[in-house]
Protein backbone atom coordinates (compact mmCIF):
# COMPACT_ATOMS: atom_id res chain seq x y z
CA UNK A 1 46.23 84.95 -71.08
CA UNK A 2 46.03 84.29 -75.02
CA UNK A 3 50.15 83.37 -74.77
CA UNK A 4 49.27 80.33 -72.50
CA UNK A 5 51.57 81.25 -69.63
CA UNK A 6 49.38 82.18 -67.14
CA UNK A 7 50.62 81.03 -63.88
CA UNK A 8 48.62 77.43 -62.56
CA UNK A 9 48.69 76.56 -59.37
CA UNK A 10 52.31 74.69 -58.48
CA UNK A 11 51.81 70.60 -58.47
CA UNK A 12 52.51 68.83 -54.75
CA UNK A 13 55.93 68.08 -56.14
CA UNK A 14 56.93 71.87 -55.81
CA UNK A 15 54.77 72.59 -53.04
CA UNK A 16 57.12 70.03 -51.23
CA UNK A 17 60.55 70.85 -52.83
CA UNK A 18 60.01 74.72 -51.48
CA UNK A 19 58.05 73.86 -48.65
CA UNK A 20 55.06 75.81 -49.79
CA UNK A 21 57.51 78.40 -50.97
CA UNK A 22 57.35 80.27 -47.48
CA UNK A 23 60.42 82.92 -46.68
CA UNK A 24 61.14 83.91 -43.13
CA UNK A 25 59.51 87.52 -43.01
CA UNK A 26 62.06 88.85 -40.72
CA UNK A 27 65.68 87.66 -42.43
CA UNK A 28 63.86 86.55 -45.58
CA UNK A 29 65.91 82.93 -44.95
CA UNK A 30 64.49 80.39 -47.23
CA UNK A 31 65.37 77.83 -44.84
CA UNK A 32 63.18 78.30 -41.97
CA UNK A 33 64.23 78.91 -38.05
CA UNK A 34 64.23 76.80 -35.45
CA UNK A 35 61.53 78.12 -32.35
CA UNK A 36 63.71 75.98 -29.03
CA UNK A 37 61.62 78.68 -27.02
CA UNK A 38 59.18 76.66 -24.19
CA UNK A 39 57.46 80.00 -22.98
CA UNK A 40 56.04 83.35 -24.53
CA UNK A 41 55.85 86.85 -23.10
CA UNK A 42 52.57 87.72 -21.83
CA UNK A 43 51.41 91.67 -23.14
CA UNK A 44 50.43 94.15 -19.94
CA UNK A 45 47.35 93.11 -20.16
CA UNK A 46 47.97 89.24 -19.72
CA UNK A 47 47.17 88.70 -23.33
CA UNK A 48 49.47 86.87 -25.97
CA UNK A 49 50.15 89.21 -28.61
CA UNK A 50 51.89 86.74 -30.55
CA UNK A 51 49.49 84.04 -30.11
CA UNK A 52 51.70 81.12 -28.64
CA UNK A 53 51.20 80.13 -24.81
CA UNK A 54 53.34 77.36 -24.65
CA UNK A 55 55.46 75.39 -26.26
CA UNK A 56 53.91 72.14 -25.97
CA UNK A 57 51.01 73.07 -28.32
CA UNK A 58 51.99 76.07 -30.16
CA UNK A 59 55.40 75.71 -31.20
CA UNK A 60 55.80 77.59 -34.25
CA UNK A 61 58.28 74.86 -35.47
CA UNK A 62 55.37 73.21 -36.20
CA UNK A 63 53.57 75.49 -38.14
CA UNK A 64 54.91 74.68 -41.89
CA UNK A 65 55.44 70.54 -41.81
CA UNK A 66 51.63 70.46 -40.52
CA UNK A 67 50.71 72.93 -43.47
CA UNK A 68 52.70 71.10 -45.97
CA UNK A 69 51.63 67.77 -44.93
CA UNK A 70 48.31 69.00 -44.93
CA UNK A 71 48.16 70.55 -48.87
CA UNK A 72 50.01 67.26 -50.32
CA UNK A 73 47.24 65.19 -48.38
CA UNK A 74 44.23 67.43 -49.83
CA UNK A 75 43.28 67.68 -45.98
CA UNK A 76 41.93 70.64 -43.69
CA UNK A 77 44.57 70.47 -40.86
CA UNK A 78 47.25 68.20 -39.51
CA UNK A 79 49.27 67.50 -36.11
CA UNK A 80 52.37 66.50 -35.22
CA UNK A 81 53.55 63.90 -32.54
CA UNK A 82 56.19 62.53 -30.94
CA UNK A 83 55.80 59.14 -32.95
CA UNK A 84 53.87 57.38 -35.13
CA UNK A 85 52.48 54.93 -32.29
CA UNK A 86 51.78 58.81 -30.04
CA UNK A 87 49.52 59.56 -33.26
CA UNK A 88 47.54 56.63 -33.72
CA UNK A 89 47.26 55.73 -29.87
CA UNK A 90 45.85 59.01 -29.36
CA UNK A 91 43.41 58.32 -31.87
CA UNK A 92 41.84 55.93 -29.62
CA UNK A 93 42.56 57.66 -26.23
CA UNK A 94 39.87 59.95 -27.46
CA UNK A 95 37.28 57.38 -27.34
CA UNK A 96 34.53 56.31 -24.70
CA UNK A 97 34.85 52.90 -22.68
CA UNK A 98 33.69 50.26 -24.72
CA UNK A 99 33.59 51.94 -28.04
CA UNK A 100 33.52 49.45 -30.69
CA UNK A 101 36.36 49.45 -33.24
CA UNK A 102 37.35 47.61 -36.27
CA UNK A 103 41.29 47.06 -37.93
CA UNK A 104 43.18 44.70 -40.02
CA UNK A 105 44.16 41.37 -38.95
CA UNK A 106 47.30 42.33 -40.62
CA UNK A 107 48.78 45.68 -39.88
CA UNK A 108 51.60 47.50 -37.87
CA UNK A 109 51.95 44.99 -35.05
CA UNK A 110 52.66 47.50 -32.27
CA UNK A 111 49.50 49.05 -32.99
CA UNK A 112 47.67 45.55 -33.51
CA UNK A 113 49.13 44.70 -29.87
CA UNK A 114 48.16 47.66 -28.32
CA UNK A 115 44.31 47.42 -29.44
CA UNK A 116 44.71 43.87 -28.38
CA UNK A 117 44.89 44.78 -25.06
CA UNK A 118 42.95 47.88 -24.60
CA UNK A 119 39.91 45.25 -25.60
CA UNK A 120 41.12 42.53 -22.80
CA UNK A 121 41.39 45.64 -20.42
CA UNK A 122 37.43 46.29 -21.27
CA UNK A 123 38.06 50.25 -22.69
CA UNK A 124 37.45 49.29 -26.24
CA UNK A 125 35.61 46.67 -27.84
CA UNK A 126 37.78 45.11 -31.30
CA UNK A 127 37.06 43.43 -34.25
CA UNK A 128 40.03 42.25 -36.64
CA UNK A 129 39.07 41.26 -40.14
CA UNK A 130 41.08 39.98 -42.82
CA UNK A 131 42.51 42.34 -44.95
CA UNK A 132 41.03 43.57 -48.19
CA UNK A 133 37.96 41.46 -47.21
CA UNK A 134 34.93 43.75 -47.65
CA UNK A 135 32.27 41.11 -47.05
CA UNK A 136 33.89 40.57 -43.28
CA UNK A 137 34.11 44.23 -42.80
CA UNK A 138 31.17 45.40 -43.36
CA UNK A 139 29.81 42.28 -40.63
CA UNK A 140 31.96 42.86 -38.34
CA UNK A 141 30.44 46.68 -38.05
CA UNK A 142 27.98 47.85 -35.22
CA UNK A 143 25.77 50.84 -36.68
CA UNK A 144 25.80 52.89 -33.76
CA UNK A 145 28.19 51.65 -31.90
CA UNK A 146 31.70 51.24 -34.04
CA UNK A 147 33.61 54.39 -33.79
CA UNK A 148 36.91 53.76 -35.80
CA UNK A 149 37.07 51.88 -38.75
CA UNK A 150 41.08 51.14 -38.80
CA UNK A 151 43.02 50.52 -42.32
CA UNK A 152 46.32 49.83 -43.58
CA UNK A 153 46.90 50.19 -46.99
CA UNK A 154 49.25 48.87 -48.05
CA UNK A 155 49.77 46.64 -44.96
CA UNK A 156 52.97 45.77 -43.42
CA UNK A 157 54.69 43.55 -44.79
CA UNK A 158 52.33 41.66 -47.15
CA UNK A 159 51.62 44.75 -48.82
CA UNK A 160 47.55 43.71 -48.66
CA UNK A 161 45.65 46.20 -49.96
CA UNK A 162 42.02 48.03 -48.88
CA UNK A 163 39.41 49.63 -51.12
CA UNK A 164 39.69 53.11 -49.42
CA UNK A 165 36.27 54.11 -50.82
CA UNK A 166 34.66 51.08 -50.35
CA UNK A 167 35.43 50.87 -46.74
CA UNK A 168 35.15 54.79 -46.05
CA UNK A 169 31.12 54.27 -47.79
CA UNK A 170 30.11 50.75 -45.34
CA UNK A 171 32.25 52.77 -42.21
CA UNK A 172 30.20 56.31 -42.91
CA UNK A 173 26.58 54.51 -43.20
CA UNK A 174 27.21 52.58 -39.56
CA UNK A 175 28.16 55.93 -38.37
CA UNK A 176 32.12 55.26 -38.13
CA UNK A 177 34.83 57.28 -39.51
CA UNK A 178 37.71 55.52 -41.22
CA UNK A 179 41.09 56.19 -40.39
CA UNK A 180 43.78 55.33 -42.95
CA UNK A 181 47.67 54.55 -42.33
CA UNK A 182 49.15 55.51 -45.08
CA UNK A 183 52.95 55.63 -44.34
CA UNK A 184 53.73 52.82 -46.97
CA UNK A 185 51.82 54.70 -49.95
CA UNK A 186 52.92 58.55 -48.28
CA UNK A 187 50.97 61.35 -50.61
CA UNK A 188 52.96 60.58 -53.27
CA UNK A 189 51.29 57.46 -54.53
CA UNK A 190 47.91 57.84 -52.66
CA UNK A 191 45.69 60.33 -50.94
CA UNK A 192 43.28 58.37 -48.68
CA UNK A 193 40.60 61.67 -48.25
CA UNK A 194 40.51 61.68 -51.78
CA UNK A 195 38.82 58.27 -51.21
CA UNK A 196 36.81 58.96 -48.41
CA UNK A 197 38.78 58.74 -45.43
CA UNK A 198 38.04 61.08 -42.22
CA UNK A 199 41.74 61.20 -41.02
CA UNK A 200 45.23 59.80 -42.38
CA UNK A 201 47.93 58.72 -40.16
CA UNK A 202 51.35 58.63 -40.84
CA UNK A 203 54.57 57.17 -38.98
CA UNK A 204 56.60 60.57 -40.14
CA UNK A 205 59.61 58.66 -39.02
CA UNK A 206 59.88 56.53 -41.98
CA UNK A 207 59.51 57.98 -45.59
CA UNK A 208 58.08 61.55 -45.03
CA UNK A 209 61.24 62.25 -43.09
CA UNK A 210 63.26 59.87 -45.28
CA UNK A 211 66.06 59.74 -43.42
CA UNK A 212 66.18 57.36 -40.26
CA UNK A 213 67.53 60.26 -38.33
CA UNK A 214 63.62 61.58 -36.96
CA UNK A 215 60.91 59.98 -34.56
CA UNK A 216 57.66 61.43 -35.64
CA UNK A 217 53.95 61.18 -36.52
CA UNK A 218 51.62 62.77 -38.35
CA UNK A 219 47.97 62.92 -38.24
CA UNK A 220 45.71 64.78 -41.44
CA UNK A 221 42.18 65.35 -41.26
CA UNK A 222 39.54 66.16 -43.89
CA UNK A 223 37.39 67.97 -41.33
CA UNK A 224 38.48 70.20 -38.14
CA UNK A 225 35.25 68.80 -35.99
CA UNK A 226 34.73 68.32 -32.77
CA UNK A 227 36.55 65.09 -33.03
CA UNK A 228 39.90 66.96 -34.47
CA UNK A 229 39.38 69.06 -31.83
CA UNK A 230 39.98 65.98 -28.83
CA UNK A 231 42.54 64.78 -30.66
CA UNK A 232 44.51 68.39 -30.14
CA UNK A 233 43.27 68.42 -26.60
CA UNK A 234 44.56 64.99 -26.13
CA UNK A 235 48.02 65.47 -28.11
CA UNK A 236 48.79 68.60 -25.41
CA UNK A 237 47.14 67.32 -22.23
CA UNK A 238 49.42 63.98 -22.77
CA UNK A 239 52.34 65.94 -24.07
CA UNK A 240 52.40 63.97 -27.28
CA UNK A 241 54.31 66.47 -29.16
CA UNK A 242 57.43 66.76 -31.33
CA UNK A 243 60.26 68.58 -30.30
CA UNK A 244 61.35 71.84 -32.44
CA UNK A 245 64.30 70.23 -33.30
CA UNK A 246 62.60 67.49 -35.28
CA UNK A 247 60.13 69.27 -36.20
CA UNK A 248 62.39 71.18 -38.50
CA UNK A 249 63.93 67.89 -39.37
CA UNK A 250 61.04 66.23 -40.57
CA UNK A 251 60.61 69.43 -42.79
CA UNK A 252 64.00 69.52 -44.43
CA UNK A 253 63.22 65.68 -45.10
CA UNK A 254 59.97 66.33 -46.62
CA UNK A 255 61.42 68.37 -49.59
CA UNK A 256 62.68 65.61 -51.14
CA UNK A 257 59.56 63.68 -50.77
CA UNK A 258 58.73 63.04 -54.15
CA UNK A 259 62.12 62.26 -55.49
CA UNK A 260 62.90 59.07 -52.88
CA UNK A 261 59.50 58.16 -53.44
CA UNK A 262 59.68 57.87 -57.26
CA UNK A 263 62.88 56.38 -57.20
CA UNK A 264 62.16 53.47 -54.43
CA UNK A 265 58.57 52.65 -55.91
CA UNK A 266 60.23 51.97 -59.05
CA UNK A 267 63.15 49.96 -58.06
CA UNK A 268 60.92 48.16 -55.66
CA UNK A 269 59.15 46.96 -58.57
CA UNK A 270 62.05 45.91 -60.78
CA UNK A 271 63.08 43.93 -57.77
CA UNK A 272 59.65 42.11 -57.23
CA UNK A 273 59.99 41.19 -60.57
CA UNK A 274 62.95 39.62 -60.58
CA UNK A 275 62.54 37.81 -57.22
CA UNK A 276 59.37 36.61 -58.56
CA UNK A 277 61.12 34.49 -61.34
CA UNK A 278 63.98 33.38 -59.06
CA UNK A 279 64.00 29.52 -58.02
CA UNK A 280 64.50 29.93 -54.39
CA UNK A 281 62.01 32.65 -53.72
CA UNK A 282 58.02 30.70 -52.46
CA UNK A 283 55.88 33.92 -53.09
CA UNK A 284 56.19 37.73 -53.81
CA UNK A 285 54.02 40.44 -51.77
CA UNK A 286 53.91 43.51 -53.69
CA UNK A 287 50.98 45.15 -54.88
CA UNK A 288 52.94 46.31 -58.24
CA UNK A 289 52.90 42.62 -59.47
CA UNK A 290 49.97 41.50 -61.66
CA UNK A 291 49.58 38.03 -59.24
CA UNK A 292 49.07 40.31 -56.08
CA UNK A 293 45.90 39.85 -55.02
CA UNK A 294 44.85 43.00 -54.73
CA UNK A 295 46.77 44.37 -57.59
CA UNK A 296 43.19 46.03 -59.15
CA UNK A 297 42.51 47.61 -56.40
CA UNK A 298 46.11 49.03 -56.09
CA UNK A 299 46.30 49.69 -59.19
CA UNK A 300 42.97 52.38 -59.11
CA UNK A 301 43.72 53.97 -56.24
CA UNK A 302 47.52 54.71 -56.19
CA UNK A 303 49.28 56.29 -58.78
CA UNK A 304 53.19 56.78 -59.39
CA UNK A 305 53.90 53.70 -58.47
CA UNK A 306 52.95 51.11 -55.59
CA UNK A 307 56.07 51.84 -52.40
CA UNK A 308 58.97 51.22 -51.62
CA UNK A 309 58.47 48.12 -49.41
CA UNK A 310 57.94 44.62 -50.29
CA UNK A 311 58.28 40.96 -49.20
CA UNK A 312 58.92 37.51 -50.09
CA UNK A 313 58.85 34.17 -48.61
CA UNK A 314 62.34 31.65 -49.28
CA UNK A 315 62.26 28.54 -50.21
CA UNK A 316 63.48 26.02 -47.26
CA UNK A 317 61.72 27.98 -44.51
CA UNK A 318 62.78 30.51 -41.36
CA UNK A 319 66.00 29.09 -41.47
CA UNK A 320 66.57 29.73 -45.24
CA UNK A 321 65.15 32.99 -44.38
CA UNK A 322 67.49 33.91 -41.52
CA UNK A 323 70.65 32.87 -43.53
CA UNK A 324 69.65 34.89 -46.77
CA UNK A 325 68.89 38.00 -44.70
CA UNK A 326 72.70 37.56 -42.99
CA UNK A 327 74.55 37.02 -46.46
CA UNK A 328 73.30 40.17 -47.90
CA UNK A 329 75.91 42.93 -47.55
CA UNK A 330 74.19 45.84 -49.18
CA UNK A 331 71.01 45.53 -47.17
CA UNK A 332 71.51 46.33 -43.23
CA UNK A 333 69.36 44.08 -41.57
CA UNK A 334 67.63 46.12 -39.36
CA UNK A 335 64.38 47.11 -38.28
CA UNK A 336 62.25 49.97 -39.58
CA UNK A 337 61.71 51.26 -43.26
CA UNK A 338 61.61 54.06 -45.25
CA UNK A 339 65.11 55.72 -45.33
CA UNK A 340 67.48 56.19 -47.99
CA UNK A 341 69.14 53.06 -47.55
CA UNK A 342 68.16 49.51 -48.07
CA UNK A 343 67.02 47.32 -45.39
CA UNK A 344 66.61 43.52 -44.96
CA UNK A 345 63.92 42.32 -41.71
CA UNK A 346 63.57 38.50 -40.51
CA UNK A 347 59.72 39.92 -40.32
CA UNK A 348 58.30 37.11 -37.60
CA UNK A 349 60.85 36.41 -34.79
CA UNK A 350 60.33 40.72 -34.47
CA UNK A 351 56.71 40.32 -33.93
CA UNK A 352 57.00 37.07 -31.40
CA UNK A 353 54.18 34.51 -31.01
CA UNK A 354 51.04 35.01 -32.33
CA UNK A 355 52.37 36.84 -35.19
CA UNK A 356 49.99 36.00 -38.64
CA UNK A 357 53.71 36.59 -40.42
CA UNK A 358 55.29 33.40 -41.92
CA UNK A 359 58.26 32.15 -40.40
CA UNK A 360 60.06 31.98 -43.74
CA UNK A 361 59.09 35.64 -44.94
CA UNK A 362 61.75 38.43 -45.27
CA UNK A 363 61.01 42.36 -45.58
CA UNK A 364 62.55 44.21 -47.62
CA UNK A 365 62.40 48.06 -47.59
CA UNK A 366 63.90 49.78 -50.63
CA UNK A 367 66.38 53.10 -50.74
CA UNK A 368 67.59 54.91 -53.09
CA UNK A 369 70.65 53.05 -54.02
CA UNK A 370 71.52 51.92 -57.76
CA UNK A 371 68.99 49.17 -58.25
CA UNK A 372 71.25 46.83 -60.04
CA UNK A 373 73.66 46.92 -56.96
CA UNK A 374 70.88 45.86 -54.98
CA UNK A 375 69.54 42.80 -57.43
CA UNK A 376 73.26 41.99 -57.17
CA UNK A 377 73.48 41.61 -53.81
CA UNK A 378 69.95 39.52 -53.35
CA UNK A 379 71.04 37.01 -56.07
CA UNK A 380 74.36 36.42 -54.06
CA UNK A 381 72.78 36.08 -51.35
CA UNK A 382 70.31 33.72 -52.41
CA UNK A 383 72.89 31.65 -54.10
CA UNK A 384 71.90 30.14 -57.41
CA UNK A 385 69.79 32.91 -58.75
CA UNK A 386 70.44 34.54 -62.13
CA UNK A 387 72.87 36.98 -62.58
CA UNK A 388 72.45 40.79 -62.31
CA UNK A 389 73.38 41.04 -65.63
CA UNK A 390 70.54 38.68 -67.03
CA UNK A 391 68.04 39.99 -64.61
């Protein structure tokens, strides 16, 4: 149209704000129903006229947070399960005994753990690698025989960083496919199948839901093959699925996506900057600072900003650490991340021995409260730091 307002296809932000814009077609609710139902009435003829057997696949609670998730991640089709640890675990329930895999040395540590001992149990064989390190990646593959290539970008908590496309190129020509957790990043700030990867994974729980109040997970793919296909044969045969309830929960959460997002990427980078020039703070991990490490790497493939999570090491050790993380008063300390309200983690006595996290290193995850209230309450509690005011 020669008036310019011809109508373009609405940006991820609005996709998620009116959750694809979808009306209930009998009420014409623009909030979307609830489906509690466990069963569906066969026709006459034994057939399912409304195409739902069960609930514990076909749910049609499910239907628009796996379609949403699944535009904003530039994917082909996405599941739902009861957790974050029910979608990546069945990830590797659909592999063969002895099927070679490769992850992070630093990563989710439940996950880490649970690979751990699938490999001393003889069902897979594992590789760990340091983070970010393509030279050790690409060794530590097996053309022929590694399966999953495993990343976390960025990691918990040291906020290490992988080259998506890098990887997803060295994974692809030893026959792998490269999984990406992307629950610190969310679609907001990166889109891992832009960059190669064969399937994202998400713990939905934390900032896709936003709220603390849902236990969920998410898997995207960029291709509904065979493979996708075990994975939904594995998420129903183990029962790995999401309730109706939370399903609809997750939803609601997800329409705000892009507004929490925005707002704790960029506080969590005011606050890495300040903690960075403060006297009792050893070292900053937060891919938004120049001195990250991997801050190029960050830096080209997320946009918007670089999450809400970051961590830092105090001067005078774990027990420096453990008294800072008790004197703050806005921050709960408390485990998990993502939510609208701050939280403070004592990262390594969580984890337990073996842990690659420094004793002295505190996580923060950011919310959306007023950032200066927050700066206030980590220079009190780290005593003779400058003032709010001056930060």
């Amino acid at each position: 149209m020669a008036d310019g307002s011809q109508i373009h296809p609405p940006k991820p932000a609005t996709l998620a704000a009116q959750a694809l814009g979808r009306v209930d077609p009998l009420t014409r609710a623009i909030i979307p129903p609830i489906h509690p139902s466990a069963t569906y009435e066969r026709a006459p003829d034994g057939t399912y006229p409304g195409g739902r057997t069960y609930t514990r696949d076909h749910n049609p609670t499910y239907d628009q947070p796996e379609s949403l998730l699944t535009a904003l991640e530039g994917g082909q089709a996405a599941r739902l399960f009861s957790s974050g640890m029910a979608a990546a675990t069945t990830i590797f329930e659909t592999l063969d005994i002895g099927d070679h895999v490769v992850a992070p040395q630093q990563m989710y540590w439940s996950i880490r753990r649970w690979l751990q001992d699938l490999a001393t149990r003889g069902r897979i064989e594992l590789d760990l690698v340091p983070n970010g390190d393509q030279a050790a990646l690409e060794r530590a593959l097996r053309p022929g025989r590694t399966r999953i290539v495993w990343v976390e970008t960025p990691a918990n908590p040291t906020c290490a960083i992988t080259d998506i496309a890098a990887t997803a190129r060295a994974a692809h020509a030893a026959g792998a496919r490269l999984v990406a957790d992307s629950t610190l990043a969310t679609p907001v700030l990166c889109r891992p199948i832009e960059h190669g990867a064969d399937l994202v994974m998400h713990s939905a729980t934390k900032q896709l839901n936003g709220h603390a109040d849902v236990l969920a997970g998410a898997l995207v793919t960029a291709s509904q093959d065979e493979f996708w296909e075990r994975i939904g044969q594995d998420r129903g045969s183990r029962g790995a699925v999401l309730g109706p309830f939370e399903a609809w929960l997750l939803l609601r959460g997800m329409r705000t996506l892009f507004l929490r997002v925005s707002h704790s990427a960029a506080a969590a980078q005011r606050i890495a900057e300040w903690l960075v020039s403060h006297p009792g703070i050893v070292e900053v991990f937060y891919p938004g600072l120049p001195s990250h490490r991997d801050h190029a790497v960050a830096a080209r493939q997320m946009s918007g900003g670089f999450g809400m999570l970051l961590s830092f090491r105090v001067a005078g050790g774990a027990a420096e650490a453990k008294r800072v993380a008790g004197a703050l008063r806005l921050f709960k300390n408390a485990t998990s991340l993502g939510g609208v309200e701050s939280l403070v983690e004592h990262r390594a006595p969580v984890e337990g021995p073996g842990t690659p996290v420094p004793d002295d290193l505190l996580r923060l995850s950011i919310g959306i409260e007023a950032v200066d209230d927050l700066v206030g309450d980590l220079a009190q509690a780290l005593r003779n730091g400058p003032s709010p005011a001056t930060a």
